[in-house]
C-alpha atoms as a PDB file:
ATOM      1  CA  UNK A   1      64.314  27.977 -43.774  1.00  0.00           C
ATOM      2  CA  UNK A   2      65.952  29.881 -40.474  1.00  0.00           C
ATOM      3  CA  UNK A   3      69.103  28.346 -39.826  1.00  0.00           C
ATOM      4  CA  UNK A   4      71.769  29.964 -37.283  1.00  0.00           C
ATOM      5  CA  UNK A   5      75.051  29.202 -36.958  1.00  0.00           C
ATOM      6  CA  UNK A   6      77.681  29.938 -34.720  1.00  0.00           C
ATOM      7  CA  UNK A   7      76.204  32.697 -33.308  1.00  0.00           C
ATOM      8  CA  UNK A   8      77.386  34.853 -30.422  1.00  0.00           C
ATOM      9  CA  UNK A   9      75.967  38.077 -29.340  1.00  0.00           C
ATOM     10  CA  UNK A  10      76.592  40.621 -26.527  1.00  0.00           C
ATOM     11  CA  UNK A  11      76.562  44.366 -26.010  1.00  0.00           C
ATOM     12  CA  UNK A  12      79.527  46.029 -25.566  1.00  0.00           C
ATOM     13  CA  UNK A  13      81.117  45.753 -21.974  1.00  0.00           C
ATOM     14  CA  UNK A  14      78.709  43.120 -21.132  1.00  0.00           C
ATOM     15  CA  UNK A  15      78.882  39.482 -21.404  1.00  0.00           C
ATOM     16  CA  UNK A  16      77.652  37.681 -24.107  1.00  0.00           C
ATOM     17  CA  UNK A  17      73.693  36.886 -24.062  1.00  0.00           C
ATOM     18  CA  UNK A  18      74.147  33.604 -26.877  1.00  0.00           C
ATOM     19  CA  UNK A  19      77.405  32.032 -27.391  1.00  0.00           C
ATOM     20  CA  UNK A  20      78.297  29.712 -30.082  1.00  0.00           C
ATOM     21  CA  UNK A  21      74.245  29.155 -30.749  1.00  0.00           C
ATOM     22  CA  UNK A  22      73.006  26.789 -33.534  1.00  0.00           C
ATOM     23  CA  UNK A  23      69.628  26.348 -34.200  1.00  0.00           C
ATOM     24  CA  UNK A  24      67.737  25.279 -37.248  1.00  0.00           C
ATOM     25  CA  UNK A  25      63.971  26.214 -38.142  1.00  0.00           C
ATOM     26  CA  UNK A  26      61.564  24.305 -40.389  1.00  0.00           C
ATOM     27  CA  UNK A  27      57.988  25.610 -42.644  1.00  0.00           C
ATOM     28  CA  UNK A  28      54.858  24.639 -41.652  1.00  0.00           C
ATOM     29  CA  UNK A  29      55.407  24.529 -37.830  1.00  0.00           C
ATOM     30  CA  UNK A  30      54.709  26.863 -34.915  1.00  0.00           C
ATOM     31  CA  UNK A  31      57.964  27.164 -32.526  1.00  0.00           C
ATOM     32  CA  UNK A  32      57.361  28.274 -28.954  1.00  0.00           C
ATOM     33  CA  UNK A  33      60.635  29.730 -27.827  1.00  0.00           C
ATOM     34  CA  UNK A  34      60.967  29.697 -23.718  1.00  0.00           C
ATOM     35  CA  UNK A  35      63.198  30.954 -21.667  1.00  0.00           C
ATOM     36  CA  UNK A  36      64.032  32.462 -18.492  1.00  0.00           C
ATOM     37  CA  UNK A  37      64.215  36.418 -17.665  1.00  0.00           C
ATOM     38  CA  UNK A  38      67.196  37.409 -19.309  1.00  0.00           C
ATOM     39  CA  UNK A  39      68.164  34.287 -20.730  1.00  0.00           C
ATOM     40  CA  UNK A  40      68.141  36.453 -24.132  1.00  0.00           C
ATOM     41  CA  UNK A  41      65.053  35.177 -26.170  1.00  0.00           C
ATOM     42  CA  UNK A  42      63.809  38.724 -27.474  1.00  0.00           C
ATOM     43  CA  UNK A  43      67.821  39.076 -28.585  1.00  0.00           C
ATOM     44  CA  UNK A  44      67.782  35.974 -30.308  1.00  0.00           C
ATOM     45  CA  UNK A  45      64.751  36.920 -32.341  1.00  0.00           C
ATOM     46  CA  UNK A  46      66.026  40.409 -33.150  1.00  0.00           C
ATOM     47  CA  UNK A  47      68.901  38.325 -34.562  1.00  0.00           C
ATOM     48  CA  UNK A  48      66.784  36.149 -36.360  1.00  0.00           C
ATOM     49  CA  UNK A  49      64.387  39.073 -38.212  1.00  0.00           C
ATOM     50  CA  UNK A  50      67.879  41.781 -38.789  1.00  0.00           C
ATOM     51  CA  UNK A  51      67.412  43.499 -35.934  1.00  0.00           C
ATOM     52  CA  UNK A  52      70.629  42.842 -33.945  1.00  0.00           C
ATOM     53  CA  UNK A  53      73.762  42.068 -35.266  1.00  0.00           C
ATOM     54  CA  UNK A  54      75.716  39.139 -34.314  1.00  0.00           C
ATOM     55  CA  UNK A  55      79.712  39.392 -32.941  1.00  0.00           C
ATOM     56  CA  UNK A  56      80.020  36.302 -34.647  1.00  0.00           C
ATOM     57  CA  UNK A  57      78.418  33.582 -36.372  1.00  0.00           C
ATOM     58  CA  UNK A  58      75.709  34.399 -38.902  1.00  0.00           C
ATOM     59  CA  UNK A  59      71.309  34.078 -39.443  1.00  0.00           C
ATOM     60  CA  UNK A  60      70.337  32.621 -42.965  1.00  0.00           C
ATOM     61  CA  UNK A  61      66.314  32.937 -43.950  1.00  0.00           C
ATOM     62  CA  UNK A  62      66.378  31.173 -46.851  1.00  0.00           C
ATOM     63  CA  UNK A  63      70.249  31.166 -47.626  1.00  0.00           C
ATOM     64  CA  UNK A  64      70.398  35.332 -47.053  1.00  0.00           C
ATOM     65  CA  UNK A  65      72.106  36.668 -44.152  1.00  0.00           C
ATOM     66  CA  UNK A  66      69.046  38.400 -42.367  1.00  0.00           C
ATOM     67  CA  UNK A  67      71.511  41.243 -40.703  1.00  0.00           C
ATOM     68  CA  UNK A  68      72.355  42.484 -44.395  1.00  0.00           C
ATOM     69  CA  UNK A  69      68.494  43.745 -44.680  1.00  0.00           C
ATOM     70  CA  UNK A  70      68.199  43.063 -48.120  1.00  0.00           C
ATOM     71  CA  UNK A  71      64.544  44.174 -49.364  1.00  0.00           C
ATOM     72  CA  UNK A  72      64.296  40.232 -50.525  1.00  0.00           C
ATOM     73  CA  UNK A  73      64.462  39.314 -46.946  1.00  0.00           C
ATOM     74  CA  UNK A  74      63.180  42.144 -45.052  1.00  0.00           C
ATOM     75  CA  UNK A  75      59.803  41.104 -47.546  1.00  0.00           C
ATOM     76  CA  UNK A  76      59.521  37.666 -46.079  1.00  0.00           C
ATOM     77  CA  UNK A  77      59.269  38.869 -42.252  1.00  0.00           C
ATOM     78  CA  UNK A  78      56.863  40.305 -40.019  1.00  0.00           C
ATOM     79  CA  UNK A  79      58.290  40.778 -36.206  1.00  0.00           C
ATOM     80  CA  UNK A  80      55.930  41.889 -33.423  1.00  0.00           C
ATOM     81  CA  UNK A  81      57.821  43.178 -30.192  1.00  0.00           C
ATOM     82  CA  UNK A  82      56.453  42.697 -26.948  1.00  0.00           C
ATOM     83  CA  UNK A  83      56.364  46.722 -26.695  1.00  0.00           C
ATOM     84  CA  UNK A  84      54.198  47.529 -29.930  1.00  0.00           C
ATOM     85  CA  UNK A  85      54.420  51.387 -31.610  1.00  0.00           C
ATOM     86  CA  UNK A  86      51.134  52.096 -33.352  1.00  0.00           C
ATOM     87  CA  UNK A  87      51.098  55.927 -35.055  1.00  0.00           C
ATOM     88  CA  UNK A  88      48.750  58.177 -34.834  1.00  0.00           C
ATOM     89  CA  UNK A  89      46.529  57.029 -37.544  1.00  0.00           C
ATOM     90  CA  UNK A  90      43.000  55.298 -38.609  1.00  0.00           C
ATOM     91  CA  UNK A  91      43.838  51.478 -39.405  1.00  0.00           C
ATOM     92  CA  UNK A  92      42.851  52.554 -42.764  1.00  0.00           C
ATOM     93  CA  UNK A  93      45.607  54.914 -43.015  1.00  0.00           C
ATOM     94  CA  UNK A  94      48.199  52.410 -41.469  1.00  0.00           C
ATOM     95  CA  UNK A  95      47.374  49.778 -44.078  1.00  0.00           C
ATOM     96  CA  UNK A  96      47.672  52.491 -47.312  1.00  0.00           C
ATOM     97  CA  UNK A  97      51.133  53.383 -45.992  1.00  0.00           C
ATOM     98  CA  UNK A  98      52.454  50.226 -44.584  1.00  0.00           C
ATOM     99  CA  UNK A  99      50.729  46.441 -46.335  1.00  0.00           C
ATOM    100  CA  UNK A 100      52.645  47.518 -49.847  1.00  0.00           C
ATOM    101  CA  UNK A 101      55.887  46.661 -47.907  1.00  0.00           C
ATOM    102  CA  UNK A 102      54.508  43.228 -47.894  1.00  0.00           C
ATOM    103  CA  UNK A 103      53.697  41.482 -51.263  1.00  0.00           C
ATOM    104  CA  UNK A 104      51.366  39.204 -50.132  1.00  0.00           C
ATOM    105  CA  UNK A 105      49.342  41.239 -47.944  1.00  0.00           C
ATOM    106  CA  UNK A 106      45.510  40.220 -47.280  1.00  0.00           C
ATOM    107  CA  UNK A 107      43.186  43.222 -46.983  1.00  0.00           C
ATOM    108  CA  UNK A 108      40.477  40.629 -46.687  1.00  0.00           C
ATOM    109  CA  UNK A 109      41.948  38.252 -44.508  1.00  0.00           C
ATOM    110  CA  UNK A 110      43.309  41.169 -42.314  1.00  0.00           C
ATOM    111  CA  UNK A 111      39.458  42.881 -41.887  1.00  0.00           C
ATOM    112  CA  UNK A 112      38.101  39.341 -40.846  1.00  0.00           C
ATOM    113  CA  UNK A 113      40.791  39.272 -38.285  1.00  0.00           C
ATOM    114  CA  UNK A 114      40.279  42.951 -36.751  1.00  0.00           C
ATOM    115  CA  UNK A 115      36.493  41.417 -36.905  1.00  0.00           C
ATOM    116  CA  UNK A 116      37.202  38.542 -34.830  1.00  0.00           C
ATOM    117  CA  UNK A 117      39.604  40.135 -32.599  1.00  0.00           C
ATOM    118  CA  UNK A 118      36.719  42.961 -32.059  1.00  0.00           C
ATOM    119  CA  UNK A 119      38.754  45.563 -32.766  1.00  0.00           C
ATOM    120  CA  UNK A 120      37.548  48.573 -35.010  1.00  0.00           C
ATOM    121  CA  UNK A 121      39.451  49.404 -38.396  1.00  0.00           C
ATOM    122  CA  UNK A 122      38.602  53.112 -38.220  1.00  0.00           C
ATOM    123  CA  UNK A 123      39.469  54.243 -35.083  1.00  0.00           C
ATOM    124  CA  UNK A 124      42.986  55.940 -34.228  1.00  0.00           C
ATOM    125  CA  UNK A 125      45.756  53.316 -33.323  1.00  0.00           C
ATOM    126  CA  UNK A 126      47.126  55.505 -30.810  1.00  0.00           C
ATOM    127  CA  UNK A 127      43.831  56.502 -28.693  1.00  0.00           C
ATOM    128  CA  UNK A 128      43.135  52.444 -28.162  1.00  0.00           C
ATOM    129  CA  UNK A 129      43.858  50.715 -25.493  1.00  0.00           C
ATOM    130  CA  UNK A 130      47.021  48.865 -25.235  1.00  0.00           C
ATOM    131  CA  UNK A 131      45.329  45.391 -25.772  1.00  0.00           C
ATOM    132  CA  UNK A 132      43.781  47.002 -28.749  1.00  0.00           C
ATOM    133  CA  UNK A 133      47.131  48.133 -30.015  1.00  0.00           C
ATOM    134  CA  UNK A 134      48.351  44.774 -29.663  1.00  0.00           C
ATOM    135  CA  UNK A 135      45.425  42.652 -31.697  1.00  0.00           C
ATOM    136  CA  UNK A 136      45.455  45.199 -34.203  1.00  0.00           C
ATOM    137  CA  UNK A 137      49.366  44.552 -35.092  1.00  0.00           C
ATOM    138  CA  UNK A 138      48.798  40.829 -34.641  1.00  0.00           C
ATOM    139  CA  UNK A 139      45.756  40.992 -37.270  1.00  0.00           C
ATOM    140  CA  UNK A 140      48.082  43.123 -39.412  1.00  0.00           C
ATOM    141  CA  UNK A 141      51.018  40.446 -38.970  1.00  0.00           C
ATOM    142  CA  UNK A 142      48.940  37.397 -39.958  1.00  0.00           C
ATOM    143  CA  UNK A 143      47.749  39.601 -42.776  1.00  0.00           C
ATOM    144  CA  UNK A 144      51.090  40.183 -44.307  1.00  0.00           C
ATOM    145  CA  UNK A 145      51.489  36.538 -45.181  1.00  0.00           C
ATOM    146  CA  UNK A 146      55.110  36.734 -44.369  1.00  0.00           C
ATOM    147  CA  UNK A 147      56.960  33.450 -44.665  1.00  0.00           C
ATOM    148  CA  UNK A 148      58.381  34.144 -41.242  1.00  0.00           C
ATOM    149  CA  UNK A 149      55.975  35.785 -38.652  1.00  0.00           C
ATOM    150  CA  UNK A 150      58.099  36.097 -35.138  1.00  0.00           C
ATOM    151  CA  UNK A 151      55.844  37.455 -32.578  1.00  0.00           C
ATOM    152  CA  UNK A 152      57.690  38.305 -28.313  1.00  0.00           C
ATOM    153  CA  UNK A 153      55.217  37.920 -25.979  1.00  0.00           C
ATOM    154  CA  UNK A 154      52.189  38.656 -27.777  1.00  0.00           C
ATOM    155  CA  UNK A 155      49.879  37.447 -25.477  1.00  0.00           C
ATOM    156  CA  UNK A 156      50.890  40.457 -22.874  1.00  0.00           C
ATOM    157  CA  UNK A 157      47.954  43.038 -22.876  1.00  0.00           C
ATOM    158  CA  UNK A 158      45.770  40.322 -23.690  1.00  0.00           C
ATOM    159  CA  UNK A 159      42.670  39.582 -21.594  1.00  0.00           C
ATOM    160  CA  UNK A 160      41.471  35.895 -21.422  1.00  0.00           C
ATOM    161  CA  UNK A 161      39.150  35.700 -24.178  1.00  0.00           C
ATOM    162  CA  UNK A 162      41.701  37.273 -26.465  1.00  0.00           C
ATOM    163  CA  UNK A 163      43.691  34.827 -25.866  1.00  0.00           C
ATOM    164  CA  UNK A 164      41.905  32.004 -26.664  1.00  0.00           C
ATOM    165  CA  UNK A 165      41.279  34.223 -30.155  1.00  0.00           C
ATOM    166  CA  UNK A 166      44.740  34.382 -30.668  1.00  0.00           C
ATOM    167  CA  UNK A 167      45.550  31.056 -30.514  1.00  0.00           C
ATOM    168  CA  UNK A 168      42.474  30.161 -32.603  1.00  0.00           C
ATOM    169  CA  UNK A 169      43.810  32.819 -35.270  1.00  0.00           C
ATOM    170  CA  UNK A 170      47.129  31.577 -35.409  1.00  0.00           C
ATOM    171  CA  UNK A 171      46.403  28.237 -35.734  1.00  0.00           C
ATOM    172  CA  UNK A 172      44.442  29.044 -39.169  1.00  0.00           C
ATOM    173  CA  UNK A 173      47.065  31.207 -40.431  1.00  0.00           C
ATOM    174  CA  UNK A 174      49.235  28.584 -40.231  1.00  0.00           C
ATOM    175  CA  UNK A 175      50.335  26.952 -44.043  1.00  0.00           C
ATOM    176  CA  UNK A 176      53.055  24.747 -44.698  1.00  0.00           C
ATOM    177  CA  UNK A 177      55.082  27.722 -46.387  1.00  0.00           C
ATOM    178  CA  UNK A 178      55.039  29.378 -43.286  1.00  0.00           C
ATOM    179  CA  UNK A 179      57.063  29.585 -39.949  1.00  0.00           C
ATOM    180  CA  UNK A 180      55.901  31.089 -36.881  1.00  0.00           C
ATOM    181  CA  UNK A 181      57.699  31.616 -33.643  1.00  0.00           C
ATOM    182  CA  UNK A 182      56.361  32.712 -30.396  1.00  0.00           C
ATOM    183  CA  UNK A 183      58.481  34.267 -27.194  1.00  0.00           C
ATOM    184  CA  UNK A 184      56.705  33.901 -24.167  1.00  0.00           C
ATOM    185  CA  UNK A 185      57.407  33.620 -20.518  1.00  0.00           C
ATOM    186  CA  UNK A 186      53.864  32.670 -20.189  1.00  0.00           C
ATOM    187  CA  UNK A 187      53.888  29.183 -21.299  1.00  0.00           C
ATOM    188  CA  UNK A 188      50.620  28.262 -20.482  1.00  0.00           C
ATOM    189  CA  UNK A 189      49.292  30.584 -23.072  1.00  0.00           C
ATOM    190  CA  UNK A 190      51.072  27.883 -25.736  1.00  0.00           C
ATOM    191  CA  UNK A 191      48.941  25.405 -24.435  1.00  0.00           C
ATOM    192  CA  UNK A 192      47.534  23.272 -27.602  1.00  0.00           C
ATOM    193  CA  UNK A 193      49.039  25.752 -30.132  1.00  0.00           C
ATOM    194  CA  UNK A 194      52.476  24.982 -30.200  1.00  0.00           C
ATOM    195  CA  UNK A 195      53.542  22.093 -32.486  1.00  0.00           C
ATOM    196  CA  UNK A 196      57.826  22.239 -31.354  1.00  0.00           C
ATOM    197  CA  UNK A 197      59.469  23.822 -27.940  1.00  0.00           C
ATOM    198  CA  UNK A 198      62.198  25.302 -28.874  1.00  0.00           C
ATOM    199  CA  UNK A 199      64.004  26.428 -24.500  1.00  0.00           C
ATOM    200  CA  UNK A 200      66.895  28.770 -24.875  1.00  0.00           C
ATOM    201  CA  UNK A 201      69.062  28.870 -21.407  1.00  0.00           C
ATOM    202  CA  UNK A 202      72.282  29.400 -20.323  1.00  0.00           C
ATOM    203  CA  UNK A 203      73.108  31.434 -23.920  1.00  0.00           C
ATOM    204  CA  UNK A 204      72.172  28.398 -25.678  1.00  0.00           C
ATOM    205  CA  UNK A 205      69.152  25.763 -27.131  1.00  0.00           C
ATOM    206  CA  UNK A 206      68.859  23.120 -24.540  1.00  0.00           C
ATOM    207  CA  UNK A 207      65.920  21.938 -26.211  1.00  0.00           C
ATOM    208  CA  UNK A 208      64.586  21.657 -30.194  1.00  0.00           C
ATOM    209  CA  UNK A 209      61.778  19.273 -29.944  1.00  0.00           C
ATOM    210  CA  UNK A 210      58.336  18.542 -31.487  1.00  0.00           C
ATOM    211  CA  UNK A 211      56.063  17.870 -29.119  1.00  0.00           C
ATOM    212  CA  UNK A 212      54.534  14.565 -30.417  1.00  0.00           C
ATOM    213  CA  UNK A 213      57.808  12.744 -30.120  1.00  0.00           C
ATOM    214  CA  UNK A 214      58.446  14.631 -26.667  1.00  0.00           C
ATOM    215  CA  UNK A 215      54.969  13.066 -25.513  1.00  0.00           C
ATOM    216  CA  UNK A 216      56.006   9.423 -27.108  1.00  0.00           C
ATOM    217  CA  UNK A 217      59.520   9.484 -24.900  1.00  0.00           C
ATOM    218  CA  UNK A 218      58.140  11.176 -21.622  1.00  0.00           C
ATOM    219  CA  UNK A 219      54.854  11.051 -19.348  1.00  0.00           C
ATOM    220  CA  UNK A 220      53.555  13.608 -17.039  1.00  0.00           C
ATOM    221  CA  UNK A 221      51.469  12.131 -13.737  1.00  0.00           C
ATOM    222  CA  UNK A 222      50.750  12.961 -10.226  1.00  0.00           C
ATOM    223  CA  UNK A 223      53.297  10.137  -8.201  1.00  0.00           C
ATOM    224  CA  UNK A 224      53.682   9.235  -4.312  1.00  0.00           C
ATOM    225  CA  UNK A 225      57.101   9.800  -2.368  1.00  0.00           C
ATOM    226  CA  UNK A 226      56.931   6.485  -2.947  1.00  0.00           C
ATOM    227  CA  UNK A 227      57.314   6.807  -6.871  1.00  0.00           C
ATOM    228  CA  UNK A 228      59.459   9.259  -7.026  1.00  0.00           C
ATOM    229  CA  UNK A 229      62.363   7.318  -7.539  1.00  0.00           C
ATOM    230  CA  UNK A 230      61.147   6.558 -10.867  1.00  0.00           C
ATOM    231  CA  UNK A 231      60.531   9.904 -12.105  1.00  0.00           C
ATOM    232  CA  UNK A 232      63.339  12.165 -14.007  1.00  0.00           C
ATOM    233  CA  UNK A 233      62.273  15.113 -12.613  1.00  0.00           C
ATOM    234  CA  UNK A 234      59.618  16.370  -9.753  1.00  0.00           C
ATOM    235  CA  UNK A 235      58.618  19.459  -7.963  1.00  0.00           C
ATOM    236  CA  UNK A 236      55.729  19.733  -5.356  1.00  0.00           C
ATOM    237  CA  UNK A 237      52.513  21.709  -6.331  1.00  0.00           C
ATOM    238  CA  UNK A 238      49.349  22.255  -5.002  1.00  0.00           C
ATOM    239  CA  UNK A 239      47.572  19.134  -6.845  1.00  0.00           C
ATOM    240  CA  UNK A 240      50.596  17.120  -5.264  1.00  0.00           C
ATOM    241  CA  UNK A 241      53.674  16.086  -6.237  1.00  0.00           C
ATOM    242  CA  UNK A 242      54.304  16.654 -10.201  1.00  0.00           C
ATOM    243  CA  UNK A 243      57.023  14.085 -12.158  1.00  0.00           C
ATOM    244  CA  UNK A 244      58.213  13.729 -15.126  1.00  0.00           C
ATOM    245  CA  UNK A 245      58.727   9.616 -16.104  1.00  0.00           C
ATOM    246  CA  UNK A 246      59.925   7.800 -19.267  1.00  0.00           C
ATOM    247  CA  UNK A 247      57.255   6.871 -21.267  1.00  0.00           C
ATOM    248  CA  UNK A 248      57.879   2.955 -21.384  1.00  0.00           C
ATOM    249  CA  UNK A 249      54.038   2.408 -23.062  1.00  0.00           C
ATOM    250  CA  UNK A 250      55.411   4.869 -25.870  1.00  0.00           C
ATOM    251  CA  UNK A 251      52.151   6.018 -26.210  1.00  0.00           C
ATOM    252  CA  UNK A 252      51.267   9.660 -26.303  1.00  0.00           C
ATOM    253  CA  UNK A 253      50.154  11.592 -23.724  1.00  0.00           C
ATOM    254  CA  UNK A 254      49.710  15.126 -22.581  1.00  0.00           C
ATOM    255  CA  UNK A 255      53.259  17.679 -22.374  1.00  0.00           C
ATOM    256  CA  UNK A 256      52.874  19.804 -19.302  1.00  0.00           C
ATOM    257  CA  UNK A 257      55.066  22.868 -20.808  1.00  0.00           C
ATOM    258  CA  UNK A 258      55.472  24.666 -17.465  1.00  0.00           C
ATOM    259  CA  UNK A 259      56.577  21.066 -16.035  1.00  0.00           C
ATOM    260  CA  UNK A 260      58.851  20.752 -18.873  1.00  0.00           C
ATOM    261  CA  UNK A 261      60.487  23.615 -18.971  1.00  0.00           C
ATOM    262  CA  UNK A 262      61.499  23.443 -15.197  1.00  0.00           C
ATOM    263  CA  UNK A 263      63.087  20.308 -15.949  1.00  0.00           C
ATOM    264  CA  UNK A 264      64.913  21.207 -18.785  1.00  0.00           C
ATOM    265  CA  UNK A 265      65.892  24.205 -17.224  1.00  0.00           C
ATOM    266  CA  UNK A 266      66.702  22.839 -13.447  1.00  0.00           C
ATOM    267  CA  UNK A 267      69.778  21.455 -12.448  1.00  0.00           C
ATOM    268  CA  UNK A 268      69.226  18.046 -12.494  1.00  0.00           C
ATOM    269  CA  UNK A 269      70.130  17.636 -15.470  1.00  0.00           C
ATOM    270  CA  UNK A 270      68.129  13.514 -15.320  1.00  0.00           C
ATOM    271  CA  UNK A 271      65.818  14.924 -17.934  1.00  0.00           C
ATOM    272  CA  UNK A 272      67.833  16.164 -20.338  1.00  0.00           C
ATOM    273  CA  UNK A 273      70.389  12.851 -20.049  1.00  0.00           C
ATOM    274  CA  UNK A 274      67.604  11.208 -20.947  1.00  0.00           C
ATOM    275  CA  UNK A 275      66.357  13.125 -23.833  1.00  0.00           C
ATOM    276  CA  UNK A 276      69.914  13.176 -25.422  1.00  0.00           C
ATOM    277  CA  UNK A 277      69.745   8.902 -25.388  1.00  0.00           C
ATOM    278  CA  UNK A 278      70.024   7.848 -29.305  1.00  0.00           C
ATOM    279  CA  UNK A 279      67.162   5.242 -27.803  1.00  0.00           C
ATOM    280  CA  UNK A 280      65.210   4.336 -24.867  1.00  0.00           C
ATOM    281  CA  UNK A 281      63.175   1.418 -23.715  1.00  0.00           C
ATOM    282  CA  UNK A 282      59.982   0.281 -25.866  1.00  0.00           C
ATOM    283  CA  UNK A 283      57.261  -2.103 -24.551  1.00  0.00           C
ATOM    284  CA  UNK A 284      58.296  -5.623 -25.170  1.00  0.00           C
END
């Protein structure tokens, strides 16, 4: 569905953000995209949705180039920014003027999603609040039906319990014709609703994984000085020492994203060695 190849972005008299980035995106998943502060994940999904425009190296959503904004494409995506822009309008009047961009556009779905997200359809999108603002774009997003629905940090704004509705929405909205990818620096928010992490650092994808073979390859446990040895990666927290050790049972257990991400991302590189093995050890 997404693929990207090649690709190398920067602005001008700065250096580049990605570099020679390939990356290749499936239907019927939900991506979480990770990365540090600046490491350049809100560029990369401007790339991806035709918002940014690549120095080299090209975005395909379903074979079209997406920077050439061609109605056929632009049709198939919904993007939500982490800084959302709501007029000043009545939801009503938002959805006359905006859903007939989108073909397959919901009304129904959309007003069971402002129900469950409590947030009111008549009510002026610019007097809310800015948690309002943002469940009102994410109901309209998951309305659109979009074959591609890319969402940056759309859990900022969000209050606990909104959360927890968010990840409960998104999970139903998912179908196997669809794609979804979420930015966030808050990775426990992914937590259970994530089925790939996708970890963007150093202006390119360390990491394209789904997370059931992740958990068959790697375990996460609480280990001694003593066992440390053994472990491809550790830090200290307050529940005691955290580690990272091959999975030599090869069966599944929990992914500790926040874990996993330091790892990937520190630099000991043990974990990602290991990862990059065409095989590993299996119980005999």
């Amino acid at each position: 569905m997404i693929k990207v190849e090649n690709l190398s972005f920067g602005y001008p008299s700065r250096p580049l953000l990605l570099e020679n980035l390939d990356l290749a995106l499936e239907r019927g998943h939900i991506y979480g995209l990770l990365g540090k502060n600046g490491a350049g994940k809100s560029t990369l999904l401007k790339n991806l949705v035709g918002l940014a425009f690549p120095r080299s190296g090209q975005c395909l959503l379903d074979g079209q180039r997406t920077d050439k904004r061609l109605p056929s494409t632009l049709e198939k995506v919904y993007f939500l920014p982490e800084e959302v822009y709501v007029p000043a309008l009545t939801g009503g009047q938002f959805i006359a003027r905006t859903s007939s961009f989108y073909p397959q556009f919901d009304a129904n779905s959309f007003q069971r999603y402002l129900y469950e997200l409590e947030v009111p359809l008549h009510a002026v999108l610019s007097q809310l609040s800015f948690g309002q603002q943002k469940k009102f774009m994410i109901a309209f997003g998951l309305a659109t039906n979009t074959s591609l629905l890319v969402l940056d940090e759309p859990t900022n704004g969000l209050d606990i319990p909104s959360k927890a509705q968010f990840r409960r929405l998104i999970a139903s909205a998912l179908t196997p014709e669809r794609c979804v990818i979420i930015s966030t620096h808050q990775v426990r928010d992914l937590d259970s609703l994530i089925d790939t992490v996708v970890v963007l650092h150093q202006q390119r994808i360390v990491l394209n994984e789904d997370l059931e073979k992740l958990a068959e390859r790697i375990t996460f446990a609480t280990v001694s000085a003593a066992q440390a040895h053994e472990a491809l990666y550790t830090e200290d927290s307050a529940r005691g020492r955290q580690a990272i050790l091959p999975n030599l049972t090869g069966q599944p257990t929990r992914i500790d994203l926040e874990l996993l991400f330091n790892a990937i991302t520190a630099s000991d590189q043990a974990l990602t060695s290991y990862l990059n093995q065409p095989s590993y050890a299996q119980p005999v």
